[in-house]
N, C-alpha and C. Protein backbone atom coordinates (compact mmCIF):
# COMPACT_ATOMS: atom_id res chain seq x y z
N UNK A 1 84.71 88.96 92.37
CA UNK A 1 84.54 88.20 91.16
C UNK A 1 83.06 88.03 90.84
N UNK A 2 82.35 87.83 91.72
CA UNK A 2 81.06 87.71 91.82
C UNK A 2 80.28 88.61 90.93
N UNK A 3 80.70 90.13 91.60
CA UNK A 3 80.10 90.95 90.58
C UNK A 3 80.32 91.32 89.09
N UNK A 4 81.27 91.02 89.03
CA UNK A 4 82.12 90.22 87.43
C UNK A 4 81.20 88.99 86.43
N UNK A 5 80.65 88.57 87.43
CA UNK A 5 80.28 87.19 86.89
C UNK A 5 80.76 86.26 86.48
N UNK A 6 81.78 86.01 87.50
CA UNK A 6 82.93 85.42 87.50
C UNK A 6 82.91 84.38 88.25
N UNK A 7 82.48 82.68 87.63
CA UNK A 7 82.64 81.54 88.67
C UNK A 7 83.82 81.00 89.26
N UNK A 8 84.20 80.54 90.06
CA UNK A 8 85.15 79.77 90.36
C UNK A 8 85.12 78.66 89.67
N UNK A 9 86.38 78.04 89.57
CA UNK A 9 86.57 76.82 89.16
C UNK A 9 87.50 75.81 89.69
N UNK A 10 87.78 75.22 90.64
CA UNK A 10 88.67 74.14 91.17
C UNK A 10 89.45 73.50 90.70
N UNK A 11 90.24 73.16 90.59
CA UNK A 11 91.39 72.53 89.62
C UNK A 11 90.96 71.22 90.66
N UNK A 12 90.81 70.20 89.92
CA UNK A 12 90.37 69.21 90.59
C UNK A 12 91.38 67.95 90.28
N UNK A 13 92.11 67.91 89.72
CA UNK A 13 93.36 67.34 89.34
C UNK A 13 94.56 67.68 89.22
N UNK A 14 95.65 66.95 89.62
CA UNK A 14 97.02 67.25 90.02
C UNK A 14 97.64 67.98 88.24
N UNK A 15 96.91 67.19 87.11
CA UNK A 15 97.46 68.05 86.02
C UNK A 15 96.52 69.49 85.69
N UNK A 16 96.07 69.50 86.50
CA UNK A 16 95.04 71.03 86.24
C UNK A 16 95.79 72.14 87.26
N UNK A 17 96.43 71.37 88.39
CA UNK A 17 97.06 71.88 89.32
C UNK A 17 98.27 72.55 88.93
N UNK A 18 99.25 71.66 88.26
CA UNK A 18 100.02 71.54 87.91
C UNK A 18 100.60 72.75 86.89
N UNK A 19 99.31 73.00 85.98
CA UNK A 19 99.37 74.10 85.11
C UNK A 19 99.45 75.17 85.72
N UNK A 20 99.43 75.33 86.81
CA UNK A 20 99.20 76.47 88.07
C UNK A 20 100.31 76.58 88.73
N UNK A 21 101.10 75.59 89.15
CA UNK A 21 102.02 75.44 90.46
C UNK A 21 103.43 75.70 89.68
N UNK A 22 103.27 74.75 88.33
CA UNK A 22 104.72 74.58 87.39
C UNK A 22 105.36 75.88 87.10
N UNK A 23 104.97 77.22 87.02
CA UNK A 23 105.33 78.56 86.43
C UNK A 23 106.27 79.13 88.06
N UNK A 24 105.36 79.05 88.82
CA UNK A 24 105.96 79.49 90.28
C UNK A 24 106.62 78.36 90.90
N UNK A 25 107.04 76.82 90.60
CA UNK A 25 108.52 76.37 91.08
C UNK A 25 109.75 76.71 89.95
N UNK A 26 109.23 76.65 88.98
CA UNK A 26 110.42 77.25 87.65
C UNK A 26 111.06 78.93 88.29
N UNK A 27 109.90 79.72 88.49
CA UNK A 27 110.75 80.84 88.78
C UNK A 27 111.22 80.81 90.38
N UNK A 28 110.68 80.07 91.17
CA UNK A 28 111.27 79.86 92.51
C UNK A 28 112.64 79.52 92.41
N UNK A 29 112.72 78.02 91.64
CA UNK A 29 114.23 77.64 91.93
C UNK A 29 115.17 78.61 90.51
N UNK A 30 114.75 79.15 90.13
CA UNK A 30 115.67 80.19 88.81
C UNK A 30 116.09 81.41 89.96
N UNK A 31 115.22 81.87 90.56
CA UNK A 31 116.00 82.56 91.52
C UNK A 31 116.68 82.08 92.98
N UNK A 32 116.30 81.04 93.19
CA UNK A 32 117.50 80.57 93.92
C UNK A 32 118.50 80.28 93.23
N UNK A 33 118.62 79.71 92.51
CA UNK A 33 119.93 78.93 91.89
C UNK A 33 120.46 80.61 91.27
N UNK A 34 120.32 81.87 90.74
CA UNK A 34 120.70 82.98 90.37
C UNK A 34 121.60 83.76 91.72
N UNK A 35 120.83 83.38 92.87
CA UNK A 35 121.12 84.06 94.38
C UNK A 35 122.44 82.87 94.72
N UNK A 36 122.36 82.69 94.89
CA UNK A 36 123.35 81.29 94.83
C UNK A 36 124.37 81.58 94.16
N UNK A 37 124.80 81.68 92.27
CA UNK A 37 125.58 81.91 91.77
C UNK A 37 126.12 83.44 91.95
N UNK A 38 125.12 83.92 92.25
CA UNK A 38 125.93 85.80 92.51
C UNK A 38 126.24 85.93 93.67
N UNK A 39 125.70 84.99 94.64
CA UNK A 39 126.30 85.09 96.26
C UNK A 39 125.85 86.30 96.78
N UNK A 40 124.55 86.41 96.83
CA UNK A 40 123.35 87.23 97.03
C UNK A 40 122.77 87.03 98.33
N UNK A 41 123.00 87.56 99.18
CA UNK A 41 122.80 87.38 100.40
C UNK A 41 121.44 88.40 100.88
N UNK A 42 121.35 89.42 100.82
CA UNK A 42 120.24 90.18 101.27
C UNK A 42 118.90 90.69 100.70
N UNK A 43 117.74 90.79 100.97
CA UNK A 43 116.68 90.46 100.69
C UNK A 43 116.13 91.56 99.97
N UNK A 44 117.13 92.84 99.58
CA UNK A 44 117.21 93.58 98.80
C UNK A 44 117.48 93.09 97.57
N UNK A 45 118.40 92.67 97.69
CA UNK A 45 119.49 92.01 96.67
C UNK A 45 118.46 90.89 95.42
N UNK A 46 118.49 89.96 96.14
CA UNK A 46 116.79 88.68 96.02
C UNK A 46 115.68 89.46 95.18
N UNK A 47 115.05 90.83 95.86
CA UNK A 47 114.11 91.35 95.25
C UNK A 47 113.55 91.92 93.94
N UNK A 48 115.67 92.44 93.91
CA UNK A 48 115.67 92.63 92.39
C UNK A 48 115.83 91.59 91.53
N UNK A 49 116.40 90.44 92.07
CA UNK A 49 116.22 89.15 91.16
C UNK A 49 115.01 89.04 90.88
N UNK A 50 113.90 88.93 91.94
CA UNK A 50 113.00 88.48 91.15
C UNK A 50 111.90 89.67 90.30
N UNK A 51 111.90 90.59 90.73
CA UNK A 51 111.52 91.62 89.68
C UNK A 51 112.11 91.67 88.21
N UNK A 52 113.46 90.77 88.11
CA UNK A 52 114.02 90.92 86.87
C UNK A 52 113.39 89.51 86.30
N UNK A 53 113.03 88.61 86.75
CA UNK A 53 112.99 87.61 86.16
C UNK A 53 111.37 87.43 85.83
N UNK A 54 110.73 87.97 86.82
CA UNK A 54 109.09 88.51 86.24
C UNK A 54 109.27 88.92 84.90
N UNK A 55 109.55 89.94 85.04
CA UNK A 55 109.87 90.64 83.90
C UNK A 55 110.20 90.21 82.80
N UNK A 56 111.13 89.00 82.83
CA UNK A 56 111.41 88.62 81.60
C UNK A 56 109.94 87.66 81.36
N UNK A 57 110.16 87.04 81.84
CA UNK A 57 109.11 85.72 81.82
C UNK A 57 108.07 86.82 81.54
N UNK A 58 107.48 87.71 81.77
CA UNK A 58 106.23 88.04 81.13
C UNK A 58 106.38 88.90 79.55
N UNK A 59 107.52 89.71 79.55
CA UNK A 59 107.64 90.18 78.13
C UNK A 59 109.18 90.30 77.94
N UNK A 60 109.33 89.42 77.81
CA UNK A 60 110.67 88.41 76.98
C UNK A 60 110.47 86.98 76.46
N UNK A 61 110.40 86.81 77.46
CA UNK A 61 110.31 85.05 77.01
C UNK A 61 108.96 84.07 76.44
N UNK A 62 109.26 83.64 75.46
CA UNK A 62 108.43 82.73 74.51
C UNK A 62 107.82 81.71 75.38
N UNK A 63 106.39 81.28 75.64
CA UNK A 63 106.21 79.68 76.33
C UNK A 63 105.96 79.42 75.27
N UNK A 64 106.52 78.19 76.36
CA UNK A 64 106.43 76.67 75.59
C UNK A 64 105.69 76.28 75.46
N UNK A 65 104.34 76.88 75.87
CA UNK A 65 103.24 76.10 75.09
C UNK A 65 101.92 76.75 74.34
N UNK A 66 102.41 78.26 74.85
CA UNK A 66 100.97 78.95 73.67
C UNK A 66 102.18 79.29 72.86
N UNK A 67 103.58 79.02 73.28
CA UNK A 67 104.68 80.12 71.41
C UNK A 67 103.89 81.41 71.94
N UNK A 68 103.95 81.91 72.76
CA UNK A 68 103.44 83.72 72.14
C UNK A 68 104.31 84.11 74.04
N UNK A 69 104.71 85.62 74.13
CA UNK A 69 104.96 85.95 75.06
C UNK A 69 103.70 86.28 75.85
N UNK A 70 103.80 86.06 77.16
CA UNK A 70 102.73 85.87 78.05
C UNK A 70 102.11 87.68 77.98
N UNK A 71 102.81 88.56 78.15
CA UNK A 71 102.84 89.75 78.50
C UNK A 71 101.80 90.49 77.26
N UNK A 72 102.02 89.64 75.76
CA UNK A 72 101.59 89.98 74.47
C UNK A 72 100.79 89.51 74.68
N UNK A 73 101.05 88.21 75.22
CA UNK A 73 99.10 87.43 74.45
C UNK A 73 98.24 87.74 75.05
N UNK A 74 98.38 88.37 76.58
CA UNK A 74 97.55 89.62 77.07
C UNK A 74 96.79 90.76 76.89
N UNK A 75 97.66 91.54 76.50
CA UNK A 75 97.26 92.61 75.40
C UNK A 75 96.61 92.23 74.30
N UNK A 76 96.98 91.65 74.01
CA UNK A 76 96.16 90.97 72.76
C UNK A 76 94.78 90.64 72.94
N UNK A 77 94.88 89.66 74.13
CA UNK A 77 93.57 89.24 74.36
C UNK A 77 92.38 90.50 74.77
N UNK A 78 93.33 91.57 75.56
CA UNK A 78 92.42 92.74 76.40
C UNK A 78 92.09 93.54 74.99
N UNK A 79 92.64 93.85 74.01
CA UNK A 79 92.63 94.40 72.85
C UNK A 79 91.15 93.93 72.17
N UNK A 80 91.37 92.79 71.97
CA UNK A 80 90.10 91.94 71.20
C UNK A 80 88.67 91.66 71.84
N UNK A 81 89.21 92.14 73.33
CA UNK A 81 87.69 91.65 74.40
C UNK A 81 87.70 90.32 74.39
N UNK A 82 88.70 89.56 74.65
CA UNK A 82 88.78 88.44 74.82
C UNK A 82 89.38 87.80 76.30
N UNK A 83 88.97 89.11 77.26
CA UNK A 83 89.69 88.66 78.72
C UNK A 83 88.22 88.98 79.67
N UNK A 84 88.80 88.68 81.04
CA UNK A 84 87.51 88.88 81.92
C UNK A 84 87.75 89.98 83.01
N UNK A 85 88.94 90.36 82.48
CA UNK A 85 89.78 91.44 83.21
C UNK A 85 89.14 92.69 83.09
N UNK A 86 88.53 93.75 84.04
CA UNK A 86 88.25 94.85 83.82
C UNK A 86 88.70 95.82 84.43
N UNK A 87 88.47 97.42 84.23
CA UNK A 87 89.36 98.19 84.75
C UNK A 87 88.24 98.91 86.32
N UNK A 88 89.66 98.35 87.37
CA UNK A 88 88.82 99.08 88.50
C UNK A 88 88.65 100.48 88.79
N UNK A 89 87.42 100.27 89.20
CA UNK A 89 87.04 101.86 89.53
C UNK A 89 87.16 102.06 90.91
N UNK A 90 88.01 103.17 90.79
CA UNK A 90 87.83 103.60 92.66
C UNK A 90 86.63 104.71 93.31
N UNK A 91 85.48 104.14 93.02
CA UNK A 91 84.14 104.68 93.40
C UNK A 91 83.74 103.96 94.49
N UNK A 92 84.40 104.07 96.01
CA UNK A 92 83.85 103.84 96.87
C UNK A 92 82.66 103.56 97.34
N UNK A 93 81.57 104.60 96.81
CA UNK A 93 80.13 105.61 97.00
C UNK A 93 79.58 103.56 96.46
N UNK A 94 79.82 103.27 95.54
CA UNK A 94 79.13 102.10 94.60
C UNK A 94 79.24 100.98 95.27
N UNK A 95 80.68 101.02 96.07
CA UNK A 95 80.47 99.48 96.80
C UNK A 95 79.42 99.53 98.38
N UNK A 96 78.80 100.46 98.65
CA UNK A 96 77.63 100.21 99.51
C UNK A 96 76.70 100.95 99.44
């Protein structure tokens, strides 16, 4: 990140936290409670649950709080140069 110029930032509060933690117990207990109702026992089985439900949640489903699909407003953002995301290079030779 560093060479990015990329600071850290600490979530220094339980609602800063929260914005962080809330996405991964929603899809935690959506796939339990899914494994559960299909009577999904093996960790094969589980895997494709949650590959399906990524999936939606990133380009299917609307949040609730930007309204835009997560997966879009991505693209969008990488589109406009509005992310900090860049594309890695596998040039070994550069990292020493």
């Amino acid at each position: 990140m560093k060479s990015l110029g990329v600071n850290i930032i600490y979530a220094l509060s339980p609602q800063a936290k929260g914005k962080v933690e809330r996405p991964y117990r929603w899809l935690q207990d959506r796939i339990v409670r899914t494994c559960a109702l299909e009577k999904l026992t093996t960790i094969d089985e589980v895997r494709m649950v949650l590959k399906e439900e990524v999936n939606r949640y990133n380009y299917h489903q609307v949040h609730s709080v930007t309204r835009e699909i997560p997966g879009v407003r991505f693209e969008k953002a990488r589109n406009e140069g509005n992310s900090l995301f860049r594309k890695i290079v596998n040039d070994y030779r550069k990292m020493f």
